[in-house]
Structure formats: C-alpha cells, structure tokens
N, C-alpha and C. Protein backbone atom coordinates (compact mmCIF):
# COMPACT_ATOMS: atom_id res chain seq x y z
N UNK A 1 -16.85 47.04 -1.29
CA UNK A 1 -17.14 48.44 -1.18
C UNK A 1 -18.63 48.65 -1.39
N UNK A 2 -19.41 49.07 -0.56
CA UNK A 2 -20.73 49.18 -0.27
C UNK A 2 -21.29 48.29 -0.68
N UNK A 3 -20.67 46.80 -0.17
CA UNK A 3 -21.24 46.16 -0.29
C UNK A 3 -20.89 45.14 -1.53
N UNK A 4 -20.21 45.59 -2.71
CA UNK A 4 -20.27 45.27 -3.81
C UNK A 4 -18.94 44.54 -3.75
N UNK A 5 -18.36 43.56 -4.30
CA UNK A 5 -17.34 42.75 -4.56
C UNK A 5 -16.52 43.01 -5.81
N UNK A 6 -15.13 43.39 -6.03
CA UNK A 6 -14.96 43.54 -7.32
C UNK A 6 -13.47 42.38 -6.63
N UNK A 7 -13.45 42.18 -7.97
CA UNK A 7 -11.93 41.13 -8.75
C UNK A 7 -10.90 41.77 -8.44
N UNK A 8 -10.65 43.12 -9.27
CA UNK A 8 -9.16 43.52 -9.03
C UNK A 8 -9.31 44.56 -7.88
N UNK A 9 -8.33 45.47 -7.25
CA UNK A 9 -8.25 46.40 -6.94
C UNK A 9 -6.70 46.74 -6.11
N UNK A 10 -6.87 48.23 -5.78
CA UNK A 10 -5.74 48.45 -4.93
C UNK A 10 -6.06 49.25 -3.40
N UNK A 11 -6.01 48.40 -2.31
CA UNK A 11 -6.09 49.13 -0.91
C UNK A 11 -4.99 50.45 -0.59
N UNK A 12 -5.82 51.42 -0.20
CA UNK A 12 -4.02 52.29 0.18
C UNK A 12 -5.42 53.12 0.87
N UNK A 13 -4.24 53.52 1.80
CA UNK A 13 -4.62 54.88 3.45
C UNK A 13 -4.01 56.06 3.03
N UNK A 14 -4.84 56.87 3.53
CA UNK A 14 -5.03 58.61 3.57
C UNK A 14 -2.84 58.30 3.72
N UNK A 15 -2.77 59.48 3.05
CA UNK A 15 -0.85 59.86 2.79
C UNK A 15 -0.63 59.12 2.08
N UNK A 16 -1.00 58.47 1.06
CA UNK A 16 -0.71 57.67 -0.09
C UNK A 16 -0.39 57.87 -1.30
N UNK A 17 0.60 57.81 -2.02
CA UNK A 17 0.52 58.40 -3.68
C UNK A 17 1.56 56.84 -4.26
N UNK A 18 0.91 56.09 -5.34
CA UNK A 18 1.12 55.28 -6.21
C UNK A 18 1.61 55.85 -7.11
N UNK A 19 2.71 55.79 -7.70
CA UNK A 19 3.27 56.13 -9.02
C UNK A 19 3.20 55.06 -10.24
N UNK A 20 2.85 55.19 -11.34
CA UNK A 20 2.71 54.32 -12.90
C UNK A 20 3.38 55.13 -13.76
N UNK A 21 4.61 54.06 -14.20
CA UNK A 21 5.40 54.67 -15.39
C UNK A 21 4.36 53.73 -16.32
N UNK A 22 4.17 54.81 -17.58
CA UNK A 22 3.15 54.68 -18.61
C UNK A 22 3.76 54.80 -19.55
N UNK A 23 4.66 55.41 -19.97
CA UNK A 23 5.97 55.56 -21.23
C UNK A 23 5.39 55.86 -22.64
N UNK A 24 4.17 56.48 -21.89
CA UNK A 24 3.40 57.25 -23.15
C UNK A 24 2.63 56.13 -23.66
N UNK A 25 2.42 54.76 -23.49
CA UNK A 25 1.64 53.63 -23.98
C UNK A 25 -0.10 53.73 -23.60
N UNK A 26 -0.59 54.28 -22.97
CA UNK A 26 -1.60 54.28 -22.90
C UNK A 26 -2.84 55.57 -22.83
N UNK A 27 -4.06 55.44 -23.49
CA UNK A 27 -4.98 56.61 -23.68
C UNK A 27 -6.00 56.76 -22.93
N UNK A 28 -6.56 55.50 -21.63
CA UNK A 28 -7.21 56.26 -21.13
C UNK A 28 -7.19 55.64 -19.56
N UNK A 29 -7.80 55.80 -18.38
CA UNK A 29 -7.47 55.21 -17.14
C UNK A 29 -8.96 55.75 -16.43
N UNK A 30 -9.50 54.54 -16.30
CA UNK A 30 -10.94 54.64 -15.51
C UNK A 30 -10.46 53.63 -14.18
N UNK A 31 -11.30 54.09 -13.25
CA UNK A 31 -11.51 53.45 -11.56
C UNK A 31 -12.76 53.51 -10.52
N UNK A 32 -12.90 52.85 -10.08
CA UNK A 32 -13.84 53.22 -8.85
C UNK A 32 -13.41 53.13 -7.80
N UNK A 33 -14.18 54.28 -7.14
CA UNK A 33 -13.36 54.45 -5.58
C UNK A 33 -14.12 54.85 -4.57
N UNK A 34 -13.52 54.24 -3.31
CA UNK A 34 -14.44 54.41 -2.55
C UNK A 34 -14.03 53.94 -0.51
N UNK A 35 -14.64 54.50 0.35
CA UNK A 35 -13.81 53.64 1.48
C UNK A 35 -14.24 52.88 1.90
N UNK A 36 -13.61 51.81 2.10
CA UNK A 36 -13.70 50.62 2.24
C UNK A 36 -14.45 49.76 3.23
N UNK A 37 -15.56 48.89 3.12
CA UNK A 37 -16.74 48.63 3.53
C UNK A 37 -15.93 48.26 5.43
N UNK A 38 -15.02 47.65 5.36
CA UNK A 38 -13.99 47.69 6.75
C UNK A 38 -13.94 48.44 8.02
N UNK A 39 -14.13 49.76 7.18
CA UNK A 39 -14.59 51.22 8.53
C UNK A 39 -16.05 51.12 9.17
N UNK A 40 -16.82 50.35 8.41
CA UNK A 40 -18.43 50.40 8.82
C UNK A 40 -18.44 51.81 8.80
N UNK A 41 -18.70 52.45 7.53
CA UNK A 41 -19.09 53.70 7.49
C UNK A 41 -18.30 55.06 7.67
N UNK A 42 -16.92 54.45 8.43
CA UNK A 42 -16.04 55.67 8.75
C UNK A 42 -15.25 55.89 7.82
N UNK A 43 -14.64 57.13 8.24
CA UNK A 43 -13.79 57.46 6.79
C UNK A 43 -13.62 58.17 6.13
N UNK A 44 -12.69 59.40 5.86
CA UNK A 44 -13.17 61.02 4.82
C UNK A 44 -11.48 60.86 4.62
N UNK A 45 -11.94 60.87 2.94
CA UNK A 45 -10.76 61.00 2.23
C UNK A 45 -10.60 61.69 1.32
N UNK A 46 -9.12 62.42 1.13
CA UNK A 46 -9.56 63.36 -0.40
C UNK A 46 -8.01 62.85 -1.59
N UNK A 47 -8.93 62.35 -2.37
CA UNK A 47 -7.97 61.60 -3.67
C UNK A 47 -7.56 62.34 -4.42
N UNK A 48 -6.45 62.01 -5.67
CA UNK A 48 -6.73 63.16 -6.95
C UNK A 48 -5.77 61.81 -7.49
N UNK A 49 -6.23 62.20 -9.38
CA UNK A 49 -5.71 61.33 -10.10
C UNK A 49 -4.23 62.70 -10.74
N UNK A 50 -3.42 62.15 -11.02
CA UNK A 50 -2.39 63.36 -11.49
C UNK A 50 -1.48 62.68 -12.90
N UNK A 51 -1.33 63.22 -13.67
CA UNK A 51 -0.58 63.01 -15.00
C UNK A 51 0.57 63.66 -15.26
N UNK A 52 1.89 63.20 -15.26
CA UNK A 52 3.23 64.21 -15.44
C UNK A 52 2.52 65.60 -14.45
N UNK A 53 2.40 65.49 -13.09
CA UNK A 53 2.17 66.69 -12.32
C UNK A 53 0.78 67.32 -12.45
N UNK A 54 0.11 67.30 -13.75
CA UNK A 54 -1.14 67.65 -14.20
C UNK A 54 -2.43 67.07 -13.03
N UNK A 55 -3.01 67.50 -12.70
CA UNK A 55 -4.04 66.85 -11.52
C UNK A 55 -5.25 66.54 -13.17
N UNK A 56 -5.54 65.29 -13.47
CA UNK A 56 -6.82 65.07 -14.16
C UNK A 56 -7.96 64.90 -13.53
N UNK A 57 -8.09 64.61 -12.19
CA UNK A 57 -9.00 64.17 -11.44
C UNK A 57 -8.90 64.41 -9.75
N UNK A 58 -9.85 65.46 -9.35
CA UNK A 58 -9.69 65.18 -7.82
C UNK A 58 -11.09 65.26 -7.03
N UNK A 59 -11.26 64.34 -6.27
CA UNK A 59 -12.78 64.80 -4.92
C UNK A 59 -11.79 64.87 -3.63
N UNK A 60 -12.21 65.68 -2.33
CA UNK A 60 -11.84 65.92 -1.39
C UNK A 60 -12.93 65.40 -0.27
N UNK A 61 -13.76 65.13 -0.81
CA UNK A 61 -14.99 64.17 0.10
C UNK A 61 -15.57 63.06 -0.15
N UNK A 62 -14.87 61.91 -0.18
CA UNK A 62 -14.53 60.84 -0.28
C UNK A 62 -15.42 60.34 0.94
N UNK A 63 -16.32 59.78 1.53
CA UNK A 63 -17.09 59.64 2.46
C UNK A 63 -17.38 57.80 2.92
N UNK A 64 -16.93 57.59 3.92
CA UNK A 64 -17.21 55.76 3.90
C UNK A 64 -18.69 55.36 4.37
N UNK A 65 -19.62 56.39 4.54
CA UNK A 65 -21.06 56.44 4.34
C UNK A 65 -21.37 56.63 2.80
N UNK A 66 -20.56 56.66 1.81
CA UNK A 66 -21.30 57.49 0.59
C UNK A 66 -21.18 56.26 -0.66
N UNK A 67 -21.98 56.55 -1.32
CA UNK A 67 -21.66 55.47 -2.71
C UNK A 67 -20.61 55.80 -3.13
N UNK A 68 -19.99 54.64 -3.82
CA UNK A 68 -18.45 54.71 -4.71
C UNK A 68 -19.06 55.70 -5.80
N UNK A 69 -17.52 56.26 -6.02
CA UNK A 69 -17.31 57.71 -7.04
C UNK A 69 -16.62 56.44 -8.55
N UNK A 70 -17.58 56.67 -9.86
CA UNK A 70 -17.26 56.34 -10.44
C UNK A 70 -16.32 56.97 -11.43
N UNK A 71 -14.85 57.16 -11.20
CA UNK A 71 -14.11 58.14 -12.36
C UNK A 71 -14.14 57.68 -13.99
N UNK A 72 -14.25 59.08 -14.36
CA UNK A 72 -15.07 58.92 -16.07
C UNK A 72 -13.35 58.41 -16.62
N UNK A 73 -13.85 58.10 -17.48
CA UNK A 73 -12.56 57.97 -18.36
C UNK A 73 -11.64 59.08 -18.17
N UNK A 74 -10.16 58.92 -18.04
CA UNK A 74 -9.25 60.03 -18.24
C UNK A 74 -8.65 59.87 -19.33
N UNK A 75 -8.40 61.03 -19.66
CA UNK A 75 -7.47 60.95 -21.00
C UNK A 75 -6.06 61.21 -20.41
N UNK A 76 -5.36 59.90 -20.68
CA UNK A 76 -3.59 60.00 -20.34
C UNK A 76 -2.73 59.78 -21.57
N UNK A 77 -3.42 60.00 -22.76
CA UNK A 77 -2.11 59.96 -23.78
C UNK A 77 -1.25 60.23 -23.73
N UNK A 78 -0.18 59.84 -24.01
CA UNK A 78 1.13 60.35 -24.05
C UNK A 78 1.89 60.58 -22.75
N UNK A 79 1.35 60.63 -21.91
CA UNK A 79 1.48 60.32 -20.43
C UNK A 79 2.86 59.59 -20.36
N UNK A 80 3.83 59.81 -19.22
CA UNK A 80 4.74 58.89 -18.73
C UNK A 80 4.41 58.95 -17.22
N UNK A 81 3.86 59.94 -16.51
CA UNK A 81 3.34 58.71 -15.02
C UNK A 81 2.20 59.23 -15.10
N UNK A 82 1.62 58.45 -14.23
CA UNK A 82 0.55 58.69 -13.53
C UNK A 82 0.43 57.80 -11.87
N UNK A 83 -0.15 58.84 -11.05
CA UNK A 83 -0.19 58.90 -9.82
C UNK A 83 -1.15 59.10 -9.01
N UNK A 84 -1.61 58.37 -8.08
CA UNK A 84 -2.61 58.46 -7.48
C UNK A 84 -2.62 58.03 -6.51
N UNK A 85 -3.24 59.13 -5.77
CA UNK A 85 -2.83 59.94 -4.09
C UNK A 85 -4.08 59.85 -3.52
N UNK A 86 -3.89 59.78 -2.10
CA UNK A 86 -5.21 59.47 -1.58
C UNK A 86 -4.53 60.27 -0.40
N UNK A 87 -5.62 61.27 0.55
CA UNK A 87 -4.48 62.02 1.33
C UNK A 87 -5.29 62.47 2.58
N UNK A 88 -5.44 63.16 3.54
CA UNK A 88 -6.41 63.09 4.75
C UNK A 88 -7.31 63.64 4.41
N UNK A 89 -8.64 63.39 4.85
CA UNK A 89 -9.52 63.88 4.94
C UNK A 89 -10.35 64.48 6.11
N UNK A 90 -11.14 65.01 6.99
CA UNK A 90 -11.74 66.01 7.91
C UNK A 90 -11.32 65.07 9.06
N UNK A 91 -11.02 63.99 9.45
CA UNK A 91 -10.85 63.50 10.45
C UNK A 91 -9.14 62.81 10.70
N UNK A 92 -8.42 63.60 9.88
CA UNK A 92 -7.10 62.93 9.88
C UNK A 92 -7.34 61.78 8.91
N UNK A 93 -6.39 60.89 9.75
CA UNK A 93 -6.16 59.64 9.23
C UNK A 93 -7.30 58.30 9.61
N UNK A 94 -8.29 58.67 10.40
CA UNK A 94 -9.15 57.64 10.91
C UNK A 94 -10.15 57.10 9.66
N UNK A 95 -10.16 55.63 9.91
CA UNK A 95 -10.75 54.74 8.60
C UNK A 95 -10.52 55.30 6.81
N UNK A 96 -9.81 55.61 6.97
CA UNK A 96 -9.22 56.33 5.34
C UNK A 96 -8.69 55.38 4.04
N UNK A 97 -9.31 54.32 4.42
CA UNK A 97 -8.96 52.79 3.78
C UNK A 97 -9.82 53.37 2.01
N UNK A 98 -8.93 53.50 1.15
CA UNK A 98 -9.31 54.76 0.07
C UNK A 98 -9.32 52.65 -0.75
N UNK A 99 -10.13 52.31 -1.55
CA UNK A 99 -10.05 51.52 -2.66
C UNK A 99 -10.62 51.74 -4.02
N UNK A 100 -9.64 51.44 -4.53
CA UNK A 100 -9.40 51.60 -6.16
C UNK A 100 -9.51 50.53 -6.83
N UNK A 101 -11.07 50.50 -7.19
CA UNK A 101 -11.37 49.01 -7.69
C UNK A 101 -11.61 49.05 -8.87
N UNK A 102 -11.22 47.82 -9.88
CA UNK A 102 -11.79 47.72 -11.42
C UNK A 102 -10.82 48.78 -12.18
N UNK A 103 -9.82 48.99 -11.57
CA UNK A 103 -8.68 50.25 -12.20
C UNK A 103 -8.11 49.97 -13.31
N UNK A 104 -8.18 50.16 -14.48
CA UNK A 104 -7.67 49.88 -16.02
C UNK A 104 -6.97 50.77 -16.78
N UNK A 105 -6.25 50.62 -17.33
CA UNK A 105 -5.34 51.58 -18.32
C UNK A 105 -5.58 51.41 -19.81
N UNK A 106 -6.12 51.70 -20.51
CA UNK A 106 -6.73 51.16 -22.01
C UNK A 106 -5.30 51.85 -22.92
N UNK A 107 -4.80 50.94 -23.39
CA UNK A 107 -3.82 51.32 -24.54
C UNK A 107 -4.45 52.04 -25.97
C-alpha cells in the first residue's frame, strides 16, 4: 500500500462488512487503511469501523491516489462485535481493493 509492505493484513472490495465476535475481551482496535497499490491509483472507497451497531470510525473518501488513513486507537471495551465495512465509493465498485493492514485488537 503506497508502496509500503506490511506482514499482516486483510484484502476486502467495496460491499464488504467483516464481523469480530469480541465477547467483551478487548479495549482497543487500531488499523491502517488504504487502496491497494494493485489499482495503480484507482479506487474511491468509503469504510466505517462499527461496535455493537455504534459506528466508532468512518471516512467516505478513501482515495487509491491518497496516503493510507492511519485509524487512532478505538476504544471497544466491552464490545461483543465489531465490524468493518468497506462500501462504494464515487465510482461504484471500480478498483475498491479497501486494505486493512497492521489491524490489532489490544486486550
């Protein structure tokens, strides 16, 4: 993702939502995100991080020209899911390759 190489991550396309049963075990959930170096530049996506329904986190211009969006720490205490949606952006579905890299759940 622009270039940069990370270890872990998760690939997913615009209409996407990941569900995490959390069972209340964990306090916080950081990620970086971004579209994926693959499009050469194409790409508009709009994400949101969500907690038991709660939206903690959302951008709607997600850009595969733009630097990765570094999400701050969330606070998910007590949390039993969490979900994260990646969904169209200004051009439909074209290059919407949304990655979620370095994604951690801190107990």
């Amino acid at each position: 993702m622009r270039g940069a190489e990370f270890a872990k991550g998760l690939g997913t396309h615009s209409q996407t939502s990941v569900t995490y049963s959390l069972d209340g075990a964990y306090r916080l959930f950081h990620a970086v995100i971004g579209i994926d170096d693959s499009t050469e530049g194409a790409g508009h996506a709009a994400i949101a991080v969500v907690l038991d329904g709660n939206t903690l986190y959302a951008a709607d211009a997600l850009q595969g020209d733009a630097p990765a969006l570094s999400i701050p720490a969330l606070d998910v205490s007590g949390g039993n899911r969490l979900t994260l949606i990646v969904d169209f952006g200004q051009l439909g579905d074209v290059g919407d390759r949304v990655d979620w890299c370095d994604a951690v759940l801190v107990p």
